[in-house]
PDB file of N, CA and C in Angstrom:
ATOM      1  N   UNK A   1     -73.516  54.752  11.727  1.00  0.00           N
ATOM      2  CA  UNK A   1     -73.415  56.142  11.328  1.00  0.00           C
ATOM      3  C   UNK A   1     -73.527  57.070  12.538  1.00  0.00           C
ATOM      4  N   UNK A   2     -74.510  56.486  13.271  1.00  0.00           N
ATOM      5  CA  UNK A   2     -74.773  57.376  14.547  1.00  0.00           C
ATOM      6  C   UNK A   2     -73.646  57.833  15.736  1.00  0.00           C
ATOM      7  N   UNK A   3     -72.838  56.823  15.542  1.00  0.00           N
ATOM      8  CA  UNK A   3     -71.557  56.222  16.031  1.00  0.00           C
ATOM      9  C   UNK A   3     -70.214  57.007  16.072  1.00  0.00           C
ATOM     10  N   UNK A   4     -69.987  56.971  14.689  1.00  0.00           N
ATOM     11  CA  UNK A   4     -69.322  58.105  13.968  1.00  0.00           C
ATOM     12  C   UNK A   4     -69.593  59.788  13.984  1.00  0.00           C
ATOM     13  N   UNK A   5     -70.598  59.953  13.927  1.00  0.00           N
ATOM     14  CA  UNK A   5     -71.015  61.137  14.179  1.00  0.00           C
ATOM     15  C   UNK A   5     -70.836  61.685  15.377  1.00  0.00           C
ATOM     16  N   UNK A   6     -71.340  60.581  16.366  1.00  0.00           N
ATOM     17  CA  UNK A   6     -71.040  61.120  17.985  1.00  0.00           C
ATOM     18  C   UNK A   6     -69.536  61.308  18.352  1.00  0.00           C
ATOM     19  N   UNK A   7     -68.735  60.068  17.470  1.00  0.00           N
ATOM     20  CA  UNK A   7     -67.201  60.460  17.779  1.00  0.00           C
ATOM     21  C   UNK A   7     -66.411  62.071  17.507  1.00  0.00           C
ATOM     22  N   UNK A   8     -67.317  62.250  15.894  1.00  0.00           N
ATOM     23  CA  UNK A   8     -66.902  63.491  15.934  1.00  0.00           C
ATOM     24  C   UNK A   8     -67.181  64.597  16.677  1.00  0.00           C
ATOM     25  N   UNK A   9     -68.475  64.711  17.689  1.00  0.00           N
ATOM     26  CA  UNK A   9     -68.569  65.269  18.257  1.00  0.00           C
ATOM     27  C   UNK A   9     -67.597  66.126  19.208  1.00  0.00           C
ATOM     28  N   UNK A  10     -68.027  64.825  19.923  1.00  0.00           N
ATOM     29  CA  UNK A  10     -66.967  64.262  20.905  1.00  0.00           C
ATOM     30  C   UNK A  10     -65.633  64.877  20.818  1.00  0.00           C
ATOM     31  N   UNK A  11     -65.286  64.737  19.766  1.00  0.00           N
ATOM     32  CA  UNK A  11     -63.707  65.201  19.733  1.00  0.00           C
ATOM     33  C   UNK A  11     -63.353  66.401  19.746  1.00  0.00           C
ATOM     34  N   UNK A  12     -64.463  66.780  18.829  1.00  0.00           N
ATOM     35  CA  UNK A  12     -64.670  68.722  18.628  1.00  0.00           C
ATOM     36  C   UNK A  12     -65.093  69.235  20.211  1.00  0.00           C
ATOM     37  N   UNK A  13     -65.896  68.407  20.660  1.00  0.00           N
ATOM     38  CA  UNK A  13     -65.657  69.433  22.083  1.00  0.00           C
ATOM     39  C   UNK A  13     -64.652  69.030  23.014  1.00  0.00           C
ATOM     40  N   UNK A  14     -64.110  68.481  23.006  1.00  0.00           N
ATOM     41  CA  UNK A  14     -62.480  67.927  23.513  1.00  0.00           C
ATOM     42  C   UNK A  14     -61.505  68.840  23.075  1.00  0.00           C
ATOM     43  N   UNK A  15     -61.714  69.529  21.963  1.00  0.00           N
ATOM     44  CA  UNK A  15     -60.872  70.682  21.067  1.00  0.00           C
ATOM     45  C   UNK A  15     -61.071  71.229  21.438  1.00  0.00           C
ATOM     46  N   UNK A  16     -62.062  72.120  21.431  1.00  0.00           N
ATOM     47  CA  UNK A  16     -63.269  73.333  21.581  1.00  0.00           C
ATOM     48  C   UNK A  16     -62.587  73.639  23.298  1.00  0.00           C
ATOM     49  N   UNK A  17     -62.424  72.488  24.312  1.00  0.00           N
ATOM     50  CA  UNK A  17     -62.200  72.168  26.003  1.00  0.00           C
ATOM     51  C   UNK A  17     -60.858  73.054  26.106  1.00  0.00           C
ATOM     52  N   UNK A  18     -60.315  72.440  25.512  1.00  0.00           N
ATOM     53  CA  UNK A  18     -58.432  72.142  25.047  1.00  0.00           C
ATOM     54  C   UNK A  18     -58.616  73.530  24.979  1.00  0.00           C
ATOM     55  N   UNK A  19     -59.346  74.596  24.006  1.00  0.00           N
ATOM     56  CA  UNK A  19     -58.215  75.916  23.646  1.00  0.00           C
ATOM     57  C   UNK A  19     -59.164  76.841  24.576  1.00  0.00           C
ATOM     58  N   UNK A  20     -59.539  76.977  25.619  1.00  0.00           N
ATOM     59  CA  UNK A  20     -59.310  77.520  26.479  1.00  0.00           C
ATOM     60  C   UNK A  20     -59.203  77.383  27.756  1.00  0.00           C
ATOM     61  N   UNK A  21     -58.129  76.493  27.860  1.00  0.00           N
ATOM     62  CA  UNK A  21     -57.256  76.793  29.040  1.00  0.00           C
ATOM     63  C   UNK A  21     -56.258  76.795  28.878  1.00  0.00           C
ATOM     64  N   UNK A  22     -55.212  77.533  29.505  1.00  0.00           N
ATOM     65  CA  UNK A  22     -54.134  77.747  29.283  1.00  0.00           C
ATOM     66  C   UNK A  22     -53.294  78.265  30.374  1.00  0.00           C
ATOM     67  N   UNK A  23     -52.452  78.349  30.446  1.00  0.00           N
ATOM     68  CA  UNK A  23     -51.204  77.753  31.730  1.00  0.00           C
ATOM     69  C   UNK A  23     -50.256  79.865  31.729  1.00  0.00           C
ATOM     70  N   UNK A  24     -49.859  79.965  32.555  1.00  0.00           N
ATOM     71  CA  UNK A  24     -49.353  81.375  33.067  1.00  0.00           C
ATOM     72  C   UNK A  24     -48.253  81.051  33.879  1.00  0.00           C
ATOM     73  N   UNK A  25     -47.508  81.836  33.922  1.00  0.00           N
ATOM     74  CA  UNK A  25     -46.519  82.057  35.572  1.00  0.00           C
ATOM     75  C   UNK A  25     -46.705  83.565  35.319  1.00  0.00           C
ATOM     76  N   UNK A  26     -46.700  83.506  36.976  1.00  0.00           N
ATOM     77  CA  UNK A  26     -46.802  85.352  37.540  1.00  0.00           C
ATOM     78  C   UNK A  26     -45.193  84.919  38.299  1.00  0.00           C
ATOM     79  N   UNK A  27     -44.840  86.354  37.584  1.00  0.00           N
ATOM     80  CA  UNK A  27     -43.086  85.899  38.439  1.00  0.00           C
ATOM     81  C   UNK A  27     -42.974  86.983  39.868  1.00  0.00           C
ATOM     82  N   UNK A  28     -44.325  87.639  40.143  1.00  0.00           N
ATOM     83  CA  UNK A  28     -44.404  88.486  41.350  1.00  0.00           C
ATOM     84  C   UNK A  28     -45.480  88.535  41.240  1.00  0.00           C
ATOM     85  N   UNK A  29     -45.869  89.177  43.045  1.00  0.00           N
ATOM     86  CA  UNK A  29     -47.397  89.013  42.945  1.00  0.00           C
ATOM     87  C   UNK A  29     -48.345  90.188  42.270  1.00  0.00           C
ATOM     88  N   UNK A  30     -49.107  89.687  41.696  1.00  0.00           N
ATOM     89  CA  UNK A  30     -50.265  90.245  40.915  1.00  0.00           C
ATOM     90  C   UNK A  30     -51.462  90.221  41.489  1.00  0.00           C
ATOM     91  N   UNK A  31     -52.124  91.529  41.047  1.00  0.00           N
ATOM     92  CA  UNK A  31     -53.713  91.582  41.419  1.00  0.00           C
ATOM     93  C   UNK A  31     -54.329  91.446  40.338  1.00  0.00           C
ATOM     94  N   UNK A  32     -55.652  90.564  40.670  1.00  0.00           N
ATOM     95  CA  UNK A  32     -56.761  90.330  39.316  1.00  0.00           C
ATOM     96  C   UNK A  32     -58.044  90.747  39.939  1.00  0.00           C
ATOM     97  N   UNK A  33     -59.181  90.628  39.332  1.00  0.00           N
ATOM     98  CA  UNK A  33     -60.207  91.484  40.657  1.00  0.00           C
ATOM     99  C   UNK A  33     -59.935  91.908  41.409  1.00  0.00           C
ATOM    100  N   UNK A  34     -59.033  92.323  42.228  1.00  0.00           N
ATOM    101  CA  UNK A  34     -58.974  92.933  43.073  1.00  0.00           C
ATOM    102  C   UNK A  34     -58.181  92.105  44.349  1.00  0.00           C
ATOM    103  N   UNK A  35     -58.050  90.952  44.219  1.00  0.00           N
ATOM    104  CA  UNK A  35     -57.457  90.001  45.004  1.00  0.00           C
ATOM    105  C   UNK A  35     -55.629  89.688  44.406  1.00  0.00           C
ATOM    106  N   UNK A  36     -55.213  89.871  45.649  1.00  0.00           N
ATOM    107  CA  UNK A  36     -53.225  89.642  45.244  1.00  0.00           C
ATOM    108  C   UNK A  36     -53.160  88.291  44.817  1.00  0.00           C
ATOM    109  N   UNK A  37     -52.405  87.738  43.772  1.00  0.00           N
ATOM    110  CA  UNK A  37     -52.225  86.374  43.602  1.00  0.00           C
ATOM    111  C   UNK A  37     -50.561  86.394  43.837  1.00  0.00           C
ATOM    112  N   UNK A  38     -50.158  85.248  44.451  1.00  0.00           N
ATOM    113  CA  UNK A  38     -48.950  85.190  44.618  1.00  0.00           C
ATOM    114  C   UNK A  38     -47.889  84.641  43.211  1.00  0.00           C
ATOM    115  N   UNK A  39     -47.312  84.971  43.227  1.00  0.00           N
ATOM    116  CA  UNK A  39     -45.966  84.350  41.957  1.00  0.00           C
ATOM    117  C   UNK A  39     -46.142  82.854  41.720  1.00  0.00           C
ATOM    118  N   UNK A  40     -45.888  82.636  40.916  1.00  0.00           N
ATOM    119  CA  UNK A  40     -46.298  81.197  40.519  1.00  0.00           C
ATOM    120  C   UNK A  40     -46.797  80.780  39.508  1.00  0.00           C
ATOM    121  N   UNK A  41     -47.323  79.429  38.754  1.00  0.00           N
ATOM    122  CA  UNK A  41     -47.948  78.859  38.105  1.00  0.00           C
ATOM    123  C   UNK A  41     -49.580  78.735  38.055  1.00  0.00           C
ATOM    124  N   UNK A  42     -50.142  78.858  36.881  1.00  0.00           N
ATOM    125  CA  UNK A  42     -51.853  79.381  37.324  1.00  0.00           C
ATOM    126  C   UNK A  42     -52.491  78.888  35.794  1.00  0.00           C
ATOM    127  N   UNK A  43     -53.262  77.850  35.858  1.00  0.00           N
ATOM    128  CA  UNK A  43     -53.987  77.521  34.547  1.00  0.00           C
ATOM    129  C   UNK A  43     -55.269  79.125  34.569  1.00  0.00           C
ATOM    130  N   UNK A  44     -55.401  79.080  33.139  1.00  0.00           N
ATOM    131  CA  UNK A  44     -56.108  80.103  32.868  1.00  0.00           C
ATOM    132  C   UNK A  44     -57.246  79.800  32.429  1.00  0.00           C
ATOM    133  N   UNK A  45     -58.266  79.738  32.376  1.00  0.00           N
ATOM    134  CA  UNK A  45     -59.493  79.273  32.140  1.00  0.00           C
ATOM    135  C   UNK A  45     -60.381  80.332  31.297  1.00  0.00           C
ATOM    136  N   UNK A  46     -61.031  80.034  30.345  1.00  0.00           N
ATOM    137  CA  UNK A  46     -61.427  81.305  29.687  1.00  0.00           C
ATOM    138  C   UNK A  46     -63.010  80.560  29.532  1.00  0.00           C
ATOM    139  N   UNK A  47     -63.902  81.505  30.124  1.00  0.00           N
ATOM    140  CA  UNK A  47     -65.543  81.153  30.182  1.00  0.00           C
ATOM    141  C   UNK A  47     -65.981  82.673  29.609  1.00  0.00           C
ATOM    142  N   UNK A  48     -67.308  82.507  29.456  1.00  0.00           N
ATOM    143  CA  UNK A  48     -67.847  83.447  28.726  1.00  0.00           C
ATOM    144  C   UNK A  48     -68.536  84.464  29.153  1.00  0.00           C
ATOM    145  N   UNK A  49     -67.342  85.850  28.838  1.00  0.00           N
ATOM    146  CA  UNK A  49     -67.412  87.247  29.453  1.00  0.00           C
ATOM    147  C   UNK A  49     -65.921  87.239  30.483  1.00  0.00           C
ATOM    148  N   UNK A  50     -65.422  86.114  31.021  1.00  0.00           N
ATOM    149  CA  UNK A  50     -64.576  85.963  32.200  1.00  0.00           C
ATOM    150  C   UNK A  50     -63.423  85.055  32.170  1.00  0.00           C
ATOM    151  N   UNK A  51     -62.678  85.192  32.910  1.00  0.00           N
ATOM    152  CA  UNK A  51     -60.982  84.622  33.006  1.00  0.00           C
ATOM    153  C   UNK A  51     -61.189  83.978  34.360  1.00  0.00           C
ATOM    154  N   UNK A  52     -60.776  82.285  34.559  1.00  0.00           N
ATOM    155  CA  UNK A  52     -60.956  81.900  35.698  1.00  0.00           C
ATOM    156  C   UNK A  52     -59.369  81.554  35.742  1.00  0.00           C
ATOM    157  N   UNK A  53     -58.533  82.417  37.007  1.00  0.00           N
ATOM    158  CA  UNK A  53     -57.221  81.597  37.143  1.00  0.00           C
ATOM    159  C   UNK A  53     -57.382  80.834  38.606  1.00  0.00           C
ATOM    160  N   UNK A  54     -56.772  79.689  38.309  1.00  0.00           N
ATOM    161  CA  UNK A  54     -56.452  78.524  39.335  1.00  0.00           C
ATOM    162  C   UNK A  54     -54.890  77.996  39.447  1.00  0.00           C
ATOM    163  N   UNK A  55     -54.932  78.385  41.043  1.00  0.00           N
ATOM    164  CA  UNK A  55     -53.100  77.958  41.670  1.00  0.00           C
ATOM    165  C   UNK A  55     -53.553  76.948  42.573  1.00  0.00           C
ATOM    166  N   UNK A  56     -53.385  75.336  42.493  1.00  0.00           N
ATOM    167  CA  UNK A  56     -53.744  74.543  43.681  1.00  0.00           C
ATOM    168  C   UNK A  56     -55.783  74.838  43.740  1.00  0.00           C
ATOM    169  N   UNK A  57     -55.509  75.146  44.748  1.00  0.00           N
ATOM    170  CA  UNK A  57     -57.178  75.126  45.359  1.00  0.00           C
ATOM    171  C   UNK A  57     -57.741  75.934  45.961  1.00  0.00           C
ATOM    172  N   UNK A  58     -56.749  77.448  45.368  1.00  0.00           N
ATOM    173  CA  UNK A  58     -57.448  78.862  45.226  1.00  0.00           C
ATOM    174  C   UNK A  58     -57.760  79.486  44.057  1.00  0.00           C
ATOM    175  N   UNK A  59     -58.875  80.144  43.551  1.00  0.00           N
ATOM    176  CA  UNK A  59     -59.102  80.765  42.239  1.00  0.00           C
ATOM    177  C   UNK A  59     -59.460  82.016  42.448  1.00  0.00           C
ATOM    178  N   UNK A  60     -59.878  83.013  41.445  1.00  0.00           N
ATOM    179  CA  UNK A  60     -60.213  84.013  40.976  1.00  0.00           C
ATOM    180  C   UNK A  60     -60.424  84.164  39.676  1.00  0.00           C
ATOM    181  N   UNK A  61     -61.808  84.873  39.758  1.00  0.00           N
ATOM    182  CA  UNK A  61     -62.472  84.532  38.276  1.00  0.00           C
ATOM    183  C   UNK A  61     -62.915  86.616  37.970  1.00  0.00           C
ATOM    184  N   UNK A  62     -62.557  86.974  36.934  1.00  0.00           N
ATOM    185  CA  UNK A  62     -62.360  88.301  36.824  1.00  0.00           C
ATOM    186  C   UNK A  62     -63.061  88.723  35.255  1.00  0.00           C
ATOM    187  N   UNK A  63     -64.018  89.394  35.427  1.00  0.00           N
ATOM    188  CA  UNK A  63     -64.486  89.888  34.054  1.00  0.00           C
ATOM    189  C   UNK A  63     -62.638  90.533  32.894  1.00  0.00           C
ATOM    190  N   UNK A  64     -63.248  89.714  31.619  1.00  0.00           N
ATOM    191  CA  UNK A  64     -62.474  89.807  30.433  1.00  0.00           C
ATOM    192  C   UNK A  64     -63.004  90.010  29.286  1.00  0.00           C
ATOM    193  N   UNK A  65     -62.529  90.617  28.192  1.00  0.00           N
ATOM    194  CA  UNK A  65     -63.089  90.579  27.099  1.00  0.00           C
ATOM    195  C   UNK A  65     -61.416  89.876  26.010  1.00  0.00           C
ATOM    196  N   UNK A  66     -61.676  89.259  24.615  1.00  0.00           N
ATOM    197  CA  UNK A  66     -61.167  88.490  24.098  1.00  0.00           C
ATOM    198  C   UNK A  66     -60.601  88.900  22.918  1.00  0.00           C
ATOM    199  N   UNK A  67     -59.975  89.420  22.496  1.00  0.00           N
ATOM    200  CA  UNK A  67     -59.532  90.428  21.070  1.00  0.00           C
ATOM    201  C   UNK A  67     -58.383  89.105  20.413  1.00  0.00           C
ATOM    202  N   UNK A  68     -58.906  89.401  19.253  1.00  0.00           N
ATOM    203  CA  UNK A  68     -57.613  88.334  17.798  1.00  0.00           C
ATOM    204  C   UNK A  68     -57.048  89.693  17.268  1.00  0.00           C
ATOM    205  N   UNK A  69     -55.718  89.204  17.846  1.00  0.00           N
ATOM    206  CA  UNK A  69     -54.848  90.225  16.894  1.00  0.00           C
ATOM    207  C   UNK A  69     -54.451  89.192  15.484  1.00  0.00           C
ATOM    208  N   UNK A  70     -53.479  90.485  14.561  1.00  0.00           N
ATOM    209  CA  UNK A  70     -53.459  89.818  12.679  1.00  0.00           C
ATOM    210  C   UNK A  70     -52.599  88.422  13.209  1.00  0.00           C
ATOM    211  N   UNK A  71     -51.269  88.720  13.945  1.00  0.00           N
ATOM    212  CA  UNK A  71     -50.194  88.029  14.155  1.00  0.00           C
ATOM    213  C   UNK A  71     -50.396  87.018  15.167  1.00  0.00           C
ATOM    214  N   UNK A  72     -49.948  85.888  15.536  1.00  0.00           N
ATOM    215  CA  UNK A  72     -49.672  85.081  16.478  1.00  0.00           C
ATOM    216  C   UNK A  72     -48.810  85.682  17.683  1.00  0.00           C
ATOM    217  N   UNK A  73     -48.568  85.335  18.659  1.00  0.00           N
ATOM    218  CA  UNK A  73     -47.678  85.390  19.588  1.00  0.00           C
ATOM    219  C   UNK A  73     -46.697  84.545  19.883  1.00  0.00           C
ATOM    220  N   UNK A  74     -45.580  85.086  20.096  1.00  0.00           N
ATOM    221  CA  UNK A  74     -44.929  83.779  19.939  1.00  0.00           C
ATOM    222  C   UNK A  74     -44.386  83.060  20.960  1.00  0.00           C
ATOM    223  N   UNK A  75     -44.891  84.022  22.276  1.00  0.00           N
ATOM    224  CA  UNK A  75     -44.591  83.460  23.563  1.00  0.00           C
ATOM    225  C   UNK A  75     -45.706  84.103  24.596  1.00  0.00           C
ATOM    226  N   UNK A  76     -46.041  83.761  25.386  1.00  0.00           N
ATOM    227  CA  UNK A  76     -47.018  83.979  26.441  1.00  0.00           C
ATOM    228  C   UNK A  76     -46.745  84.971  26.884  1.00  0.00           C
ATOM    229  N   UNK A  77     -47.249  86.075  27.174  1.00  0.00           N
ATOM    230  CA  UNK A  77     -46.642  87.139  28.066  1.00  0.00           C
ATOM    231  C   UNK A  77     -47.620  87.799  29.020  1.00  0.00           C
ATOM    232  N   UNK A  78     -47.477  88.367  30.521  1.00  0.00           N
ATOM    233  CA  UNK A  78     -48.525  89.548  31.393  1.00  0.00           C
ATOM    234  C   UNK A  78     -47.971  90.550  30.856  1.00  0.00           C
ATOM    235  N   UNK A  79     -49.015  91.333  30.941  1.00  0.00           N
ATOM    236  CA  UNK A  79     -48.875  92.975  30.722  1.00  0.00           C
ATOM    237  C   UNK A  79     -49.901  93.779  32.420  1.00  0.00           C
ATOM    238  N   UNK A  80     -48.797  94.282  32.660  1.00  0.00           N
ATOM    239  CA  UNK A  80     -49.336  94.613  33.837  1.00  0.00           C
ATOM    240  C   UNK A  80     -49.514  96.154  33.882  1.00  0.00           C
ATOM    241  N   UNK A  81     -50.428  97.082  34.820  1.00  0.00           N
ATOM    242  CA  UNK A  81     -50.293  98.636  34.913  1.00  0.00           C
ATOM    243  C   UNK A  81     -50.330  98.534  36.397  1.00  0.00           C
ATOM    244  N   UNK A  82     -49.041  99.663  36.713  1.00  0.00           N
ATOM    245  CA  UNK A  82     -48.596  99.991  37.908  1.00  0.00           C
ATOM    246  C   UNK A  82     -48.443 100.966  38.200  1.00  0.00           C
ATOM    247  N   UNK A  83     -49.434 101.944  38.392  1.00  0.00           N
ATOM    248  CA  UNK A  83     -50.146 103.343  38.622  1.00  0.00           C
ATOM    249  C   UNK A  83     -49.557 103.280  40.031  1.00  0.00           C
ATOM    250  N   UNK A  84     -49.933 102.423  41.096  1.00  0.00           N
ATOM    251  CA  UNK A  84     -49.860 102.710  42.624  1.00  0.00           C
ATOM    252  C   UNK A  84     -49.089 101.455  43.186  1.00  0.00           C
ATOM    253  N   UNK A  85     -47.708 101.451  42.300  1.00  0.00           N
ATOM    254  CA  UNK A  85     -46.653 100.286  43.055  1.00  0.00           C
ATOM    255  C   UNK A  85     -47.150  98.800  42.796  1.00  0.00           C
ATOM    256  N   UNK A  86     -48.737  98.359  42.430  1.00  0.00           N
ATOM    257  CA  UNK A  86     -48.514  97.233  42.756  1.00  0.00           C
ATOM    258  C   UNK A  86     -49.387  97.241  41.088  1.00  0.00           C
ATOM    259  N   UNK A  87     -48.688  95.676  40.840  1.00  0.00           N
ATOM    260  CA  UNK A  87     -49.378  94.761  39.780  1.00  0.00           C
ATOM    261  C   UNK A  87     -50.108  94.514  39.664  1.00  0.00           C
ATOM    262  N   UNK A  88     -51.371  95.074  38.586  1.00  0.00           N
ATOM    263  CA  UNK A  88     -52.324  94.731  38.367  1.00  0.00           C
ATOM    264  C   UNK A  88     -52.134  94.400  37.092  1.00  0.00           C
ATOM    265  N   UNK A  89     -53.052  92.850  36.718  1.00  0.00           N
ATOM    266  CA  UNK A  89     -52.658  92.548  35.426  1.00  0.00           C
ATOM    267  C   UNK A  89     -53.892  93.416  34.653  1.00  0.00           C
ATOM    268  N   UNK A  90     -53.410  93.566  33.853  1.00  0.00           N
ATOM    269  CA  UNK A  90     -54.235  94.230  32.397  1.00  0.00           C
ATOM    270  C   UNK A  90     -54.437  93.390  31.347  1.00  0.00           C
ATOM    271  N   UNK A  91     -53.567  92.762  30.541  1.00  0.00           N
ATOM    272  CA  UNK A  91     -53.633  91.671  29.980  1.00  0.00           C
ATOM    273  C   UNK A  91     -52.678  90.577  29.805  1.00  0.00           C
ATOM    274  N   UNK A  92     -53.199  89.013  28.855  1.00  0.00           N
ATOM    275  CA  UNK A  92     -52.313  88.278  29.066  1.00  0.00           C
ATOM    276  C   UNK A  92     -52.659  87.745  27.565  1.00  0.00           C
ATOM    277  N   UNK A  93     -51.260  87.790  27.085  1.00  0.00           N
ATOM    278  CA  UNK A  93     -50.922  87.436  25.689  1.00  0.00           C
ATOM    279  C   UNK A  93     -50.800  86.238  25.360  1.00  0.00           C
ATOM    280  N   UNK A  94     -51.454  85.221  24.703  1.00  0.00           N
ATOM    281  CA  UNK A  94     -51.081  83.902  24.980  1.00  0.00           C
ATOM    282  C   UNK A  94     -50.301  83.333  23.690  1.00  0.00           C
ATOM    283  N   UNK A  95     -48.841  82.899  23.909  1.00  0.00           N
ATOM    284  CA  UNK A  95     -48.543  82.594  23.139  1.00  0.00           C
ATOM    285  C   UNK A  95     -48.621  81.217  21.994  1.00  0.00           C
ATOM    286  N   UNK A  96     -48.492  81.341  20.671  1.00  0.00           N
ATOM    287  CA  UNK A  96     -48.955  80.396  19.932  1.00  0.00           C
ATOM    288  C   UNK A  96     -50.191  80.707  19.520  1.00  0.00           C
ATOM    289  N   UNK A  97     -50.650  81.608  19.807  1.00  0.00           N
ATOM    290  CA  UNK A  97     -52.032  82.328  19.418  1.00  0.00           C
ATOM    291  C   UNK A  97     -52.043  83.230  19.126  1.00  0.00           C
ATOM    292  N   UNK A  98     -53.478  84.108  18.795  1.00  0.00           N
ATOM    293  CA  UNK A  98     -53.132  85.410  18.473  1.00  0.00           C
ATOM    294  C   UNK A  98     -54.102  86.094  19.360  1.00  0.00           C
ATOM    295  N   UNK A  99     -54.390  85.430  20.334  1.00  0.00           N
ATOM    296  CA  UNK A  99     -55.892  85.675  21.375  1.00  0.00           C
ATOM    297  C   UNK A  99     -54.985  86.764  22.515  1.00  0.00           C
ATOM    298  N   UNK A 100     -55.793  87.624  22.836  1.00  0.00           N
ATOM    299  CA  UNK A 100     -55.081  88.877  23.623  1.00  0.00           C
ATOM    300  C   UNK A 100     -56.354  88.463  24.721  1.00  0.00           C
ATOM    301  N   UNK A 101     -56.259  88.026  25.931  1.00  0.00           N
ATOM    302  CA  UNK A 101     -57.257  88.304  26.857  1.00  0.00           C
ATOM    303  C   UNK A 101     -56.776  90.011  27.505  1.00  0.00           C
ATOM    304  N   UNK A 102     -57.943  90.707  27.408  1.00  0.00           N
ATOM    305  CA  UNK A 102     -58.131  92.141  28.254  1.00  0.00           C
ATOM    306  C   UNK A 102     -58.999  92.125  29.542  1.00  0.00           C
ATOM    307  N   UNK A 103     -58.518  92.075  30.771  1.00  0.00           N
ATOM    308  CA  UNK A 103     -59.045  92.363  31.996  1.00  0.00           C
ATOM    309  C   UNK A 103     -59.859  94.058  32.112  1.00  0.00           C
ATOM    310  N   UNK A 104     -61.300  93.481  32.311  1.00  0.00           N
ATOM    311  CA  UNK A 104     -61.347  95.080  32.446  1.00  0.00           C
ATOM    312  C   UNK A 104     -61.650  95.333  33.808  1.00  0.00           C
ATOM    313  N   UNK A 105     -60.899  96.838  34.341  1.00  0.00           N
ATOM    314  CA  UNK A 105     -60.914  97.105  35.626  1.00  0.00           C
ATOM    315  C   UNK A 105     -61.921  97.871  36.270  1.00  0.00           C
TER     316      UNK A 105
END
């Protein structure tokens, strides 16, 4: 019994692992804290209060807050504000979900 139980554990935090991280492309460079990230591919990491993105074996980890919209998304999207020419992300829509990560600046 003990056995079983631990499997289920187990699996639920293997789930629980699984839905937050999640994968991005920046198709130009973007600022997150305050640091430029270059264009590219970037797993997204979601910890608590914060957004950790990782390209290779540079990161940046940037206070976020986590909003459920009614609807799903149906594709991943940045939302960026460009007050002074350059990209700063604001948020990132993840698609297949209905999870809105908000960067706050």
């Amino acid at each position: 019994m003990r056995n079983i139980l631990f499997a289920f554990v187990t699996i639920g935090l293997a789930v629980a692992s699984a839905a937050s991280n999640y994968k991005i492309t920046l198709f130009q460079p973007s600022i997150v804290a305050g640091k430029q990230l270059e264009p590219g591919d970037y797993k997204v990491e979601l910890k608590e209060g914060s957004a950790v993105l990782t390209k290779g074996k540079s990161s940046v980890e940037a206070p976020v807050k986590t909003e459920t919209e009614s609807a799903k998304f149906s594709s991943t999207s940045v939302r960026y504000s460009n007050g002074d020419g350059k990209y700063r992300v604001q948020e990132i829509r993840l698609g297949g979900t209905n999870t809105k990560i908000v960067f706050e600046n």
